[in-house]
C-alpha atoms as a PDB file:
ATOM      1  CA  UNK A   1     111.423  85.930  91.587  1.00  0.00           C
ATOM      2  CA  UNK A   2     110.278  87.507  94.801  1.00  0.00           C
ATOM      3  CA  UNK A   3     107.661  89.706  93.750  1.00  0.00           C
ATOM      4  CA  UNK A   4     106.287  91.590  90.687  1.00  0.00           C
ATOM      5  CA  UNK A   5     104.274  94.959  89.806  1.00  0.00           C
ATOM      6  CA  UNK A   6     103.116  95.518  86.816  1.00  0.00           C
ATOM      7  CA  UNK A   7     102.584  99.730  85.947  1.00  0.00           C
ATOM      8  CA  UNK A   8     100.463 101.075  83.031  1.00  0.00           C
ATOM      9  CA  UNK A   9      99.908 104.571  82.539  1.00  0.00           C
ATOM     10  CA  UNK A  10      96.003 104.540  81.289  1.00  0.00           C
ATOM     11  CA  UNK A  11      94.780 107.703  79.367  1.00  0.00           C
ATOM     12  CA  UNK A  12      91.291 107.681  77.719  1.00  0.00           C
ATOM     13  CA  UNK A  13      91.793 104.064  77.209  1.00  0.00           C
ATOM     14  CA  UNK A  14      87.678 102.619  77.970  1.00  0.00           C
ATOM     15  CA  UNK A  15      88.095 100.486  74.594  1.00  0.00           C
ATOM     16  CA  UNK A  16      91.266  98.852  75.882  1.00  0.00           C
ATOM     17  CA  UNK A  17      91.304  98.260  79.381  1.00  0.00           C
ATOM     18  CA  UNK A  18      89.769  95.527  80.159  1.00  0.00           C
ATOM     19  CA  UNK A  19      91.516  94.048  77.552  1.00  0.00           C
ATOM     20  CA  UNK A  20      95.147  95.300  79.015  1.00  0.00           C
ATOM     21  CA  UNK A  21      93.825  94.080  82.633  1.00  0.00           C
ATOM     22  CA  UNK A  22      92.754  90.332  81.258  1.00  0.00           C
ATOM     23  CA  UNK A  23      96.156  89.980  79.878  1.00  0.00           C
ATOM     24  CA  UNK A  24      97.655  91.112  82.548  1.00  0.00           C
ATOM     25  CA  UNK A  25      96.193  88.331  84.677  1.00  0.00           C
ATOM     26  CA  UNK A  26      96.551  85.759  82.193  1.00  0.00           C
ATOM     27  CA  UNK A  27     100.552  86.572  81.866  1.00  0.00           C
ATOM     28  CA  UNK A  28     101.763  87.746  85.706  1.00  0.00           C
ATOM     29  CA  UNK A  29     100.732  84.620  87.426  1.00  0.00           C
ATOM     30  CA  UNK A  30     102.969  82.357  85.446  1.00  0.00           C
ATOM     31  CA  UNK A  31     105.754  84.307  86.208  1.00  0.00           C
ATOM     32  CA  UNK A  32     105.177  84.552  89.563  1.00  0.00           C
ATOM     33  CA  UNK A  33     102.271  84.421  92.491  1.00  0.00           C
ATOM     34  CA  UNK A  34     103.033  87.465  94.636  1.00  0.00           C
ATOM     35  CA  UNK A  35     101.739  90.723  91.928  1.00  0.00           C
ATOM     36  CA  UNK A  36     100.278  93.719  91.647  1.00  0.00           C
ATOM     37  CA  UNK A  37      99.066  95.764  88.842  1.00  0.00           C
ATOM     38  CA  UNK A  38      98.925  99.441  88.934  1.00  0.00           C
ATOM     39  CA  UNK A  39      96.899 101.452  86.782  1.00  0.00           C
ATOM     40  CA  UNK A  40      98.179 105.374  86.579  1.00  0.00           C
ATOM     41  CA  UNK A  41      94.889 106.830  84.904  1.00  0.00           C
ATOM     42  CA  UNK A  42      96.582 110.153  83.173  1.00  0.00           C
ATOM     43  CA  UNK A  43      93.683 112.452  83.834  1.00  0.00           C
ATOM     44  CA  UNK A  44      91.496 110.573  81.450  1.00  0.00           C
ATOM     45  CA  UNK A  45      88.145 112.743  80.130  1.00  0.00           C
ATOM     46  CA  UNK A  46      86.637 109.109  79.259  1.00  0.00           C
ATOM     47  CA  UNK A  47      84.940 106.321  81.548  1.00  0.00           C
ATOM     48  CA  UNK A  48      88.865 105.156  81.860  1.00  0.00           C
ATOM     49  CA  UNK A  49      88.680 106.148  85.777  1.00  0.00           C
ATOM     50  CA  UNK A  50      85.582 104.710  86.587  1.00  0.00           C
ATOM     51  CA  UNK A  51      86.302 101.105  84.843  1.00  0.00           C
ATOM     52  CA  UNK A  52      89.667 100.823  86.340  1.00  0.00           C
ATOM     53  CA  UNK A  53      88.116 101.910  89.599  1.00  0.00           C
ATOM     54  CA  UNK A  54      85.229  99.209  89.156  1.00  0.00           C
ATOM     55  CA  UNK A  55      87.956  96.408  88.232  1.00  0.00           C
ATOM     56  CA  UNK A  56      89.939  97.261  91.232  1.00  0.00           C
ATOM     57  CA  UNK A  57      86.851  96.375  93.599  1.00  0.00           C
ATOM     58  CA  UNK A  58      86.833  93.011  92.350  1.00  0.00           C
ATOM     59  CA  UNK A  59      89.954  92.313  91.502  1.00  0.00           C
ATOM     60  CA  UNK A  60      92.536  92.164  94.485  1.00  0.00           C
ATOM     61  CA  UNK A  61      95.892  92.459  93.152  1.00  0.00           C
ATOM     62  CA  UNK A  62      94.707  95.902  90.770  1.00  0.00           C
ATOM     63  CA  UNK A  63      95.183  99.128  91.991  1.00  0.00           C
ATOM     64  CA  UNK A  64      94.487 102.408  90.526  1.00  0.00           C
ATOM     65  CA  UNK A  65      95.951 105.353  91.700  1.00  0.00           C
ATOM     66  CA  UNK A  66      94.190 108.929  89.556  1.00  0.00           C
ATOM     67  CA  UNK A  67      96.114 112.402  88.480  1.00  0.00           C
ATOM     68  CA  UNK A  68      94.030 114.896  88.256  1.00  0.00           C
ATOM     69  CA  UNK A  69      94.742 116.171  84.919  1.00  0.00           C
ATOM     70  CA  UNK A  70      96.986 115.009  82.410  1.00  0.00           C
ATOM     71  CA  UNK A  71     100.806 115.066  83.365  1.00  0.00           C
ATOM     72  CA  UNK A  72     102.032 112.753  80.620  1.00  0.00           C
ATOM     73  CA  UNK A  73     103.844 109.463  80.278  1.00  0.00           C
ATOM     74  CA  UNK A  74     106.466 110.023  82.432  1.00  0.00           C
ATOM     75  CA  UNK A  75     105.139 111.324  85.579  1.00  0.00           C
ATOM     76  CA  UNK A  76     102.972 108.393  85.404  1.00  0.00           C
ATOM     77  CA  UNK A  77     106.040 106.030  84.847  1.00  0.00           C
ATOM     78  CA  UNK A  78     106.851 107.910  87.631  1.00  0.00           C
ATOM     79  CA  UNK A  79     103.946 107.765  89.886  1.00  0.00           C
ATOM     80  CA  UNK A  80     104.111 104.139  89.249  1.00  0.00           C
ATOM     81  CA  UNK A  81     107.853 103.579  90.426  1.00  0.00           C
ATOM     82  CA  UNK A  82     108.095 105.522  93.156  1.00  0.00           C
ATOM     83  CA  UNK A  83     104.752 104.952  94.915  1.00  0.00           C
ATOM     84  CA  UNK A  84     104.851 102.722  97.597  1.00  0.00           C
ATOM     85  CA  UNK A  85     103.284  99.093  96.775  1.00  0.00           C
ATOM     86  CA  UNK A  86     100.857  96.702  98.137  1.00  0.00           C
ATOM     87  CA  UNK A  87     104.030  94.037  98.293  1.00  0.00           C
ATOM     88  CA  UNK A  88     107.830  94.673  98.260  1.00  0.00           C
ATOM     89  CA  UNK A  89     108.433  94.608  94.875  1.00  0.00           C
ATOM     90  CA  UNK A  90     112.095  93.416  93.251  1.00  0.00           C
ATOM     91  CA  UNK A  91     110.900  93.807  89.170  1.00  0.00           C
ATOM     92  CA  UNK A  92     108.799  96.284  87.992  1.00  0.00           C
ATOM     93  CA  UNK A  93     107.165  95.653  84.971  1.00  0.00           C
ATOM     94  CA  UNK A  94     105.513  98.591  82.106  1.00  0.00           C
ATOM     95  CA  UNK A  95     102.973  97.554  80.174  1.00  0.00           C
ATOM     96  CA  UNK A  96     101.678  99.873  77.619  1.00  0.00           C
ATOM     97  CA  UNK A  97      97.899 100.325  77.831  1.00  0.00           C
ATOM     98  CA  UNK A  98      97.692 100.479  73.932  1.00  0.00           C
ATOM     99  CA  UNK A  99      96.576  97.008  72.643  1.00  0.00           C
END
């Protein structure tokens, strides 16, 4: 496999995302080296924005990309498709930011 991004659409989800991150990182690099994880946060009214912002600074294949307000699931499976990546991507993955 060439290359992988993983999407999640994140809405008020402070309880679960570091969880959702962490297994993110524990599953992607066995299937291959050359990721990137994309967090949509939804417009969250919780810390959501602010943790995914704070893992992104640390962790280099995470990025975050914010709507403003809530436009549901899918315009973030949107956002997270048709945004241009970090790395030319040939799977795209959703993960579901309920765990």
């Amino acid at each position: 496999m060439k290359a992988l991004a993983s999407s999640s659409r994140i809405f008020n989800d402070q309880e679960t995302l570091n969880r959702l991150v962490a297994k993110a990182l524990e599953i992607l690099p066995t299937l291959t080296v050359d990721f990137e994880i994309l967090l949509i946060n939804d417009g969250s009214t919780d810390r959501s924005g602010v943790i995914a912002d704070g893992l992104a600074r640390t962790i280099k294949q995470l990025r975050v990309i914010h709507h403003p307000n809530n436009r549901g699931y899918g315009a973030a499976l949107r956002t997270g498709s048709v945004t241009p990546q970090r790395i030319s991507f040939s799977t795209l993955m959703v993960m579901d930011s309920m765990m």
